[in-house]
N, C-alpha and C. Protein backbone atom coordinates (compact mmCIF):
# COMPACT_ATOMS: atom_id res chain seq x y z
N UNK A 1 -21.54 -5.98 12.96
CA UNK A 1 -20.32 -6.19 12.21
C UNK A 1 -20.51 -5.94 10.73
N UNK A 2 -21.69 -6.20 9.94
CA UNK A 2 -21.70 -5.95 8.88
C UNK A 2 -22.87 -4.70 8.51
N UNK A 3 -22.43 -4.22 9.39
CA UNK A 3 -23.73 -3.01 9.52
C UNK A 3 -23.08 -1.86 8.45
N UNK A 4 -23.97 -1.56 7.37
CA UNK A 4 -23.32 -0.80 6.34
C UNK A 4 -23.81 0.57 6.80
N UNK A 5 -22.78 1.47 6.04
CA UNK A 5 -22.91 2.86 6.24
C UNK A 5 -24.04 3.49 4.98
N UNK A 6 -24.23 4.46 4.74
CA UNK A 6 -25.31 4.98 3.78
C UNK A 6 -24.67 4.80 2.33
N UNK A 7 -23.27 4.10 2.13
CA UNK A 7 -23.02 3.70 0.35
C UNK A 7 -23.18 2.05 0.84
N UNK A 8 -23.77 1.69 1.56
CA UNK A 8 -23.63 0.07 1.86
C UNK A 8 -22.08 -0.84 1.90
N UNK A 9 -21.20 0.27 2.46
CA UNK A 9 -19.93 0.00 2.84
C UNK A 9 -19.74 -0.65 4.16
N UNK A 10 -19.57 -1.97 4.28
CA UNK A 10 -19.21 -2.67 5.42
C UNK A 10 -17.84 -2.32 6.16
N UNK A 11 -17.73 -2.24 7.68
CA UNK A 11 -16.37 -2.39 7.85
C UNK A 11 -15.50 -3.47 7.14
N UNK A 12 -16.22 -4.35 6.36
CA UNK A 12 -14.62 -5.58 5.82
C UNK A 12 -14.44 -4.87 4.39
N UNK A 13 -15.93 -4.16 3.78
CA UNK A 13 -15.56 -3.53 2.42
C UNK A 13 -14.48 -2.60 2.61
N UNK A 14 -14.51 -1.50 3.71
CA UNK A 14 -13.95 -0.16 4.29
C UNK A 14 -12.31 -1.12 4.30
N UNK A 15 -12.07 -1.56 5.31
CA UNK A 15 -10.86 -2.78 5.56
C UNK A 15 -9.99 -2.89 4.14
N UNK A 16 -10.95 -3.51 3.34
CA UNK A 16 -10.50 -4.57 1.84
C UNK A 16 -10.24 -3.26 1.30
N UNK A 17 -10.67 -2.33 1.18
CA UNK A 17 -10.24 -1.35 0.38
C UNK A 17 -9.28 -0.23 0.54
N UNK A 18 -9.04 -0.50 2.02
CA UNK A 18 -7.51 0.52 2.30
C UNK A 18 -6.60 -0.35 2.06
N UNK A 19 -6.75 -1.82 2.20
CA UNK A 19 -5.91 -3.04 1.94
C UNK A 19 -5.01 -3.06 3.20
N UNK A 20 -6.12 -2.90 4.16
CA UNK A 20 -5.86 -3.47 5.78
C UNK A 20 -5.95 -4.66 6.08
N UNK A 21 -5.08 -5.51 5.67
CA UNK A 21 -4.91 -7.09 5.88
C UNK A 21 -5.50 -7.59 7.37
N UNK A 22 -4.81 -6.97 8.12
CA UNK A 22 -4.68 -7.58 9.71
C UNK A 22 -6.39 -7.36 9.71
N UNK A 23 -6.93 -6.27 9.76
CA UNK A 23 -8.15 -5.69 9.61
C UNK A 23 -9.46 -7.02 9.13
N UNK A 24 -8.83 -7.10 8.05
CA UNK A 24 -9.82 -7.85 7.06
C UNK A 24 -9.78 -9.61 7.48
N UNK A 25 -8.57 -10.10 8.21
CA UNK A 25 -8.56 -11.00 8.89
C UNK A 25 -9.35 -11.13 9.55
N UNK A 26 -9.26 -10.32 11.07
CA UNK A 26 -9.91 -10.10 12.12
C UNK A 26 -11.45 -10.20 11.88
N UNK A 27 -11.83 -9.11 10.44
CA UNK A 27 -13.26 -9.26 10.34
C UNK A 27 -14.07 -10.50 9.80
N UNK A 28 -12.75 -11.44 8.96
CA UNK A 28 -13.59 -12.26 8.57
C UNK A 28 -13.41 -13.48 9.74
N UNK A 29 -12.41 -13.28 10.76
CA UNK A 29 -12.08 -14.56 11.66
C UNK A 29 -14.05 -14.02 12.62
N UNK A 30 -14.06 -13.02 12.72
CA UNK A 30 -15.67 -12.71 13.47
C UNK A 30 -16.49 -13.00 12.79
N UNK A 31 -16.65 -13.86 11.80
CA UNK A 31 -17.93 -13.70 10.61
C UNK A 31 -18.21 -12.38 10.00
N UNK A 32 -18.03 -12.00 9.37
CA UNK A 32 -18.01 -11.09 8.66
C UNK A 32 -18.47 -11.24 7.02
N UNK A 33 -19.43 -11.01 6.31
CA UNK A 33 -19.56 -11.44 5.41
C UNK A 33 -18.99 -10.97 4.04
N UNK A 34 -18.03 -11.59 3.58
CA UNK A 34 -17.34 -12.02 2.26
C UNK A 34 -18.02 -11.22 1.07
N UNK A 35 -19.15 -11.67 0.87
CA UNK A 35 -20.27 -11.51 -0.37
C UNK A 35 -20.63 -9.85 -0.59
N UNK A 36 -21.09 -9.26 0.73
CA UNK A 36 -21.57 -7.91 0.85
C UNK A 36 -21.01 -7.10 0.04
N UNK A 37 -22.17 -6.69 -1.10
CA UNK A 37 -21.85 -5.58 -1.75
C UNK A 37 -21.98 -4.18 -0.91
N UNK A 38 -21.13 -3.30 -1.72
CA UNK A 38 -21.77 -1.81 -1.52
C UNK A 38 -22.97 -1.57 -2.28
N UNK A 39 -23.42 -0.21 -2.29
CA UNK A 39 -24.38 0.41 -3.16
C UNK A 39 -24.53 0.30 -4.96
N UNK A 40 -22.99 0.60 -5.00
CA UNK A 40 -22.92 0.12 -6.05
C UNK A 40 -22.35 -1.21 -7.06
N UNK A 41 -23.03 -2.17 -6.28
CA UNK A 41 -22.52 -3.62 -6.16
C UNK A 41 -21.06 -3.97 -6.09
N UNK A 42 -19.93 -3.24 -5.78
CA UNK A 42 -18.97 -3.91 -5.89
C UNK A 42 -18.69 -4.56 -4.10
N UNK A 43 -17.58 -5.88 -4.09
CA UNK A 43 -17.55 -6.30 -3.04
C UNK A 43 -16.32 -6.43 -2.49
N UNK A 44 -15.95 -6.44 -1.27
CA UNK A 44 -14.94 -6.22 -1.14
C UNK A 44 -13.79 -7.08 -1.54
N UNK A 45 -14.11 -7.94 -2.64
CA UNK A 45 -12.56 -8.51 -3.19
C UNK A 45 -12.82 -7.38 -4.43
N UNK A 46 -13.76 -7.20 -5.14
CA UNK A 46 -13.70 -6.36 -5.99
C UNK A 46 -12.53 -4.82 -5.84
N UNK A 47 -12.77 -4.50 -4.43
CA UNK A 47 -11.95 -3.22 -4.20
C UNK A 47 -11.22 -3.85 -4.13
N UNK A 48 -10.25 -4.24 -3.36
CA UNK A 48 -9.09 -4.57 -2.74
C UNK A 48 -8.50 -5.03 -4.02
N UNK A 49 -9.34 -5.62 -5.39
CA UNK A 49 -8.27 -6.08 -6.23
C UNK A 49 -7.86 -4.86 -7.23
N UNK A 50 -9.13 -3.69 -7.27
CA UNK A 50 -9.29 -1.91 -7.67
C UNK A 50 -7.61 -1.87 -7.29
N UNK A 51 -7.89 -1.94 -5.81
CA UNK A 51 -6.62 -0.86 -4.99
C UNK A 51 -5.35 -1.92 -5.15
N UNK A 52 -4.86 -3.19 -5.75
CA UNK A 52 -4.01 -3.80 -5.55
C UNK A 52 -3.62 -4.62 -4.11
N UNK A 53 -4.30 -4.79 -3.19
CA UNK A 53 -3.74 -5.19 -1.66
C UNK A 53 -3.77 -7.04 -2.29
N UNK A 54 -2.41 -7.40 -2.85
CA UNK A 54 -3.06 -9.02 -3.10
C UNK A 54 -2.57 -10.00 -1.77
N UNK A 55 -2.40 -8.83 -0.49
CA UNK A 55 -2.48 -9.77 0.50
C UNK A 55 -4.20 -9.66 1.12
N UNK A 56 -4.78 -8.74 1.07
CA UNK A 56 -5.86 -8.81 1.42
C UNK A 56 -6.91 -9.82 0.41
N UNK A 57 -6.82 -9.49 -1.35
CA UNK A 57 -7.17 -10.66 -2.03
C UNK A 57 -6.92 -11.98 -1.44
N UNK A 58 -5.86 -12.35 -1.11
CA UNK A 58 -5.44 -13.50 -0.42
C UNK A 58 -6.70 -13.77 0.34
N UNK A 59 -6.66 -13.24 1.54
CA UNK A 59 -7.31 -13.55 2.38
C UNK A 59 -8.83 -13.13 2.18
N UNK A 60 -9.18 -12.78 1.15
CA UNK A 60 -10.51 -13.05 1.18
C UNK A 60 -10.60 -14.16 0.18
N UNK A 61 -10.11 -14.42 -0.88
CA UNK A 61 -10.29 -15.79 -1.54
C UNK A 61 -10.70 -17.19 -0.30
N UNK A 62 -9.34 -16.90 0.18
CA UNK A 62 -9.50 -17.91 1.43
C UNK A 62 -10.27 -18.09 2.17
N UNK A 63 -11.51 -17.11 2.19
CA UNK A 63 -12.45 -16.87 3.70
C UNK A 63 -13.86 -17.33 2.06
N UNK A 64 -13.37 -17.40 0.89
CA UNK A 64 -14.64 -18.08 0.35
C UNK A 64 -15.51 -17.19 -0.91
N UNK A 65 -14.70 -15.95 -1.15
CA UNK A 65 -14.86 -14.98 -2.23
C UNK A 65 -14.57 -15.81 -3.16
N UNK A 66 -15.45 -15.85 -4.38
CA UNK A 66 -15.43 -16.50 -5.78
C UNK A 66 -14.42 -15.18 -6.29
N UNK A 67 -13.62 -16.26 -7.16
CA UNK A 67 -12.25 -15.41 -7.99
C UNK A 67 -13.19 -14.59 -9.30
N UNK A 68 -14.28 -15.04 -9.45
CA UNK A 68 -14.99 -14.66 -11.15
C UNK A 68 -16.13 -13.89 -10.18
N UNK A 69 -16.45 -14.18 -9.19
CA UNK A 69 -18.11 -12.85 -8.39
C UNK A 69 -17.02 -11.30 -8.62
N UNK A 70 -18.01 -10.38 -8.55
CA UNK A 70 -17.59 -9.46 -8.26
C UNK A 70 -18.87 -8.62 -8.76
N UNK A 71 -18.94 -7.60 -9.97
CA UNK A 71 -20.07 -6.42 -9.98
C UNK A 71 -20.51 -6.67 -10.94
N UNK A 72 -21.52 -6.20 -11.55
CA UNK A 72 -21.98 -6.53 -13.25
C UNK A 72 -23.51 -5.31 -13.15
N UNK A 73 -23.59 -4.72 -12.02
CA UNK A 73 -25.00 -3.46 -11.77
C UNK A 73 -24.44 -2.07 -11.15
N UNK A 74 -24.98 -1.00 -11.43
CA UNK A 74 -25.00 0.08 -10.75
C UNK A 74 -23.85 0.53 -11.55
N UNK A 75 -22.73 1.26 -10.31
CA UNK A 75 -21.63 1.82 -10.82
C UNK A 75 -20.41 1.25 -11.51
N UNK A 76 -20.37 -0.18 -10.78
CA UNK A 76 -19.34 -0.67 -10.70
C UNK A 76 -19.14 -1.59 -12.11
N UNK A 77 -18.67 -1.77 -12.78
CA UNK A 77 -19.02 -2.99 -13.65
C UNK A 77 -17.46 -3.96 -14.11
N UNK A 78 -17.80 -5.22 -14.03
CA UNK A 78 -16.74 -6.48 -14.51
C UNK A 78 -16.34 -7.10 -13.12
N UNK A 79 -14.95 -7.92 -13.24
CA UNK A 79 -14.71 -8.74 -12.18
C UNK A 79 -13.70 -8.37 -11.80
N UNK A 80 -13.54 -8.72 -10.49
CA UNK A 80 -12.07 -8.46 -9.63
C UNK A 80 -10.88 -8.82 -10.47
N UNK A 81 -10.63 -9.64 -11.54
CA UNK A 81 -9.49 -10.01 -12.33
C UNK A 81 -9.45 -8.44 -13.69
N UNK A 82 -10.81 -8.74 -13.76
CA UNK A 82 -11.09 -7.44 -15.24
C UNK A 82 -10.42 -5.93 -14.04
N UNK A 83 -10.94 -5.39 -13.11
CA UNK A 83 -10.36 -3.88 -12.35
C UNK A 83 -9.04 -4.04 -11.98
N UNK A 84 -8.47 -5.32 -11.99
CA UNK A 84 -6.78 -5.40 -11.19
C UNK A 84 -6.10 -5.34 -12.67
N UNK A 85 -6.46 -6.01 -13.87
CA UNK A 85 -5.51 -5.79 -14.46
C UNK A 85 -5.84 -4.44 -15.14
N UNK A 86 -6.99 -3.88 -15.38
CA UNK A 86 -7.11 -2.70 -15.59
C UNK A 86 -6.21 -1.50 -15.04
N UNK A 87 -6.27 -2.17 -13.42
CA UNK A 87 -5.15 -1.24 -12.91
C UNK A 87 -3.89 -1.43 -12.76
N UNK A 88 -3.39 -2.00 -13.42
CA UNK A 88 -2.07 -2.88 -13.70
C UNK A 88 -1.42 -3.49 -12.18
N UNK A 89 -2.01 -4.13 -11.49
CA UNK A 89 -2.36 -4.97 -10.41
C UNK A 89 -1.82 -5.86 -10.46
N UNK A 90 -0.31 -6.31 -11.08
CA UNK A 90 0.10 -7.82 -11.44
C UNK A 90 -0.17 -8.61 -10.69
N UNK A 91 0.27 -8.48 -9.22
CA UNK A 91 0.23 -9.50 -8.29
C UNK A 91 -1.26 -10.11 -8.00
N UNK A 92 -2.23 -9.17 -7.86
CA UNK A 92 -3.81 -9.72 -8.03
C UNK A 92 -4.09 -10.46 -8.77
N UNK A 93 -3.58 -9.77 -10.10
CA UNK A 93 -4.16 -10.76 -11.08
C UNK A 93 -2.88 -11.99 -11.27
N UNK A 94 -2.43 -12.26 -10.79
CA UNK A 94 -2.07 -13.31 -10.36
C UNK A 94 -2.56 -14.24 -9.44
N UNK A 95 -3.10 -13.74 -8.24
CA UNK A 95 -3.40 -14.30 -7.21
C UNK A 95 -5.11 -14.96 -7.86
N UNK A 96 -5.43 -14.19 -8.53
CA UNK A 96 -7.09 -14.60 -9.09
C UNK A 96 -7.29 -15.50 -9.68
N UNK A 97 -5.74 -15.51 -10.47
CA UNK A 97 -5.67 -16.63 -11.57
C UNK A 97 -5.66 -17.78 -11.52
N UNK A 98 -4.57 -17.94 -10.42
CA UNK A 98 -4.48 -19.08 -9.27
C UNK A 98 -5.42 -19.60 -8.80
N UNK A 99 -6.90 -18.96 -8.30
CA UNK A 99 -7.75 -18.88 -7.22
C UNK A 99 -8.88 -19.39 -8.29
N UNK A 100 -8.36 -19.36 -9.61
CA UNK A 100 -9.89 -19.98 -10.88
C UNK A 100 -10.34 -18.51 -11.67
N UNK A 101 -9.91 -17.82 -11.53
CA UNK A 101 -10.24 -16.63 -12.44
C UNK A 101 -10.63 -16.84 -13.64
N UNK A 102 -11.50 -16.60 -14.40
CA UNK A 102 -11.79 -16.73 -15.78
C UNK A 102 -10.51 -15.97 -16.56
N UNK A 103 -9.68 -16.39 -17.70
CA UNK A 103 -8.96 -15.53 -17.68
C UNK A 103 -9.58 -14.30 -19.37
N UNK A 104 -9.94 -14.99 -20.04
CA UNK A 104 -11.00 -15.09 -21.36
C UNK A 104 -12.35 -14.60 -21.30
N UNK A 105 -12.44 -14.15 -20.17
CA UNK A 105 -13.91 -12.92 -19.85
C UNK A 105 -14.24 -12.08 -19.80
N UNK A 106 -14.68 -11.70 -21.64
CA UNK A 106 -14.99 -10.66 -22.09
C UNK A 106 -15.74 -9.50 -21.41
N UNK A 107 -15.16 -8.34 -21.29
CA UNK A 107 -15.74 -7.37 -20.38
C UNK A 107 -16.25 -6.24 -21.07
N UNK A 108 -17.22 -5.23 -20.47
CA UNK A 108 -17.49 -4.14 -20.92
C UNK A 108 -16.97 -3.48 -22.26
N UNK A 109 -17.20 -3.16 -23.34
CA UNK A 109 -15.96 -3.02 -24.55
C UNK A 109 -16.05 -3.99 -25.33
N UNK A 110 -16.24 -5.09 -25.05
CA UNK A 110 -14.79 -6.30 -25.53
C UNK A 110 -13.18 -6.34 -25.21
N UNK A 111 -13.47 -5.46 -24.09
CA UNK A 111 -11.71 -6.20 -24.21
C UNK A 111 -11.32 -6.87 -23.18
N UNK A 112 -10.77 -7.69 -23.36
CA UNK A 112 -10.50 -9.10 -22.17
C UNK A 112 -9.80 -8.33 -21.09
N UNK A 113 -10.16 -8.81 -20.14
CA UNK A 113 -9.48 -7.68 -18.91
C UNK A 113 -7.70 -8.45 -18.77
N UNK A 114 -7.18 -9.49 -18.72
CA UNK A 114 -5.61 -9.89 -18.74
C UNK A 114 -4.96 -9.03 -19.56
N UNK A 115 -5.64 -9.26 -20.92
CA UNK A 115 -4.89 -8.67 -21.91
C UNK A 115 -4.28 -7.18 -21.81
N UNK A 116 -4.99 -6.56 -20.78
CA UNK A 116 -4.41 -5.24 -20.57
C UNK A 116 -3.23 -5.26 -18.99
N UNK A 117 -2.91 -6.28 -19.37
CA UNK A 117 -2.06 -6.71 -17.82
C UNK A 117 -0.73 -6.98 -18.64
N UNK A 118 0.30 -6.66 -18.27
CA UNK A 118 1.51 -7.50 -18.44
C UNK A 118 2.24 -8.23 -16.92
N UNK A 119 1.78 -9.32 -17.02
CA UNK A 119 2.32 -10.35 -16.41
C UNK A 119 3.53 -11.13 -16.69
N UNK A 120 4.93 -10.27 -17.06
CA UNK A 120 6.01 -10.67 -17.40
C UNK A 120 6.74 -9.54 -16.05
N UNK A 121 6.10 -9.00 -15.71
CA UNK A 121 6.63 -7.45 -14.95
C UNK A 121 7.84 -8.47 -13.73
């Protein structure tokens, strides 16, 4: 089940990142592990909050994903709150915020990852 492919992509990373909810359920109702990075450390709340799915965020918060874990090595760098609002992701970064998100955590740059969010949308 968590048998990674040659980028250390799990089926729940693969799942979290098309923002296949039902998918990402299923994998974490089998044990499926939450934490598993890829290659280039990001994990699958990290994508899923990249790609916007904040029903799949949902459900991995819930299965035990820290709102502030996410990448800080390799390719990937900052937190699932810093790439969602980067990608103007309102609803994620909403859902993160909720979930304990740092919101004041200075990223790569200096620039606070919210601050590039408008959360009035």
């Amino acid at each position: 089940m968590d048998q990674p492919d040659e980028k250390g992509r799990t089926p729940l990373w693969k799942a979290a990142g098309r923002g296949n909810a039902a998918m990402v359920r299923g994998l974490l109702a089998a044990g499926a592990r939450v934490h598993r990075p890829d290659t280039g450390a990001g994990t699958p709340l990290y994508v899923a909050a990249r790609n916007g799915s904040e029903e799949v965020v949902s459900a991995l918060l819930g299965a035990g994903a820290g709102a502030g874990s996410g990448a800080g090595v390799g390719a990937v760098v900052g937190t699932p709150l810093y790439v969602a609002s980067m990608w103007g992701n309102v609803e994620v970064v909403r859902a993160l915020l909720a979930a304990g998100a740092g919101r004041d955590v200075n990223q790569p740059g200096n620039q606070v990852g919210v601050g590039r969010c408008r959360l009035d949308r």
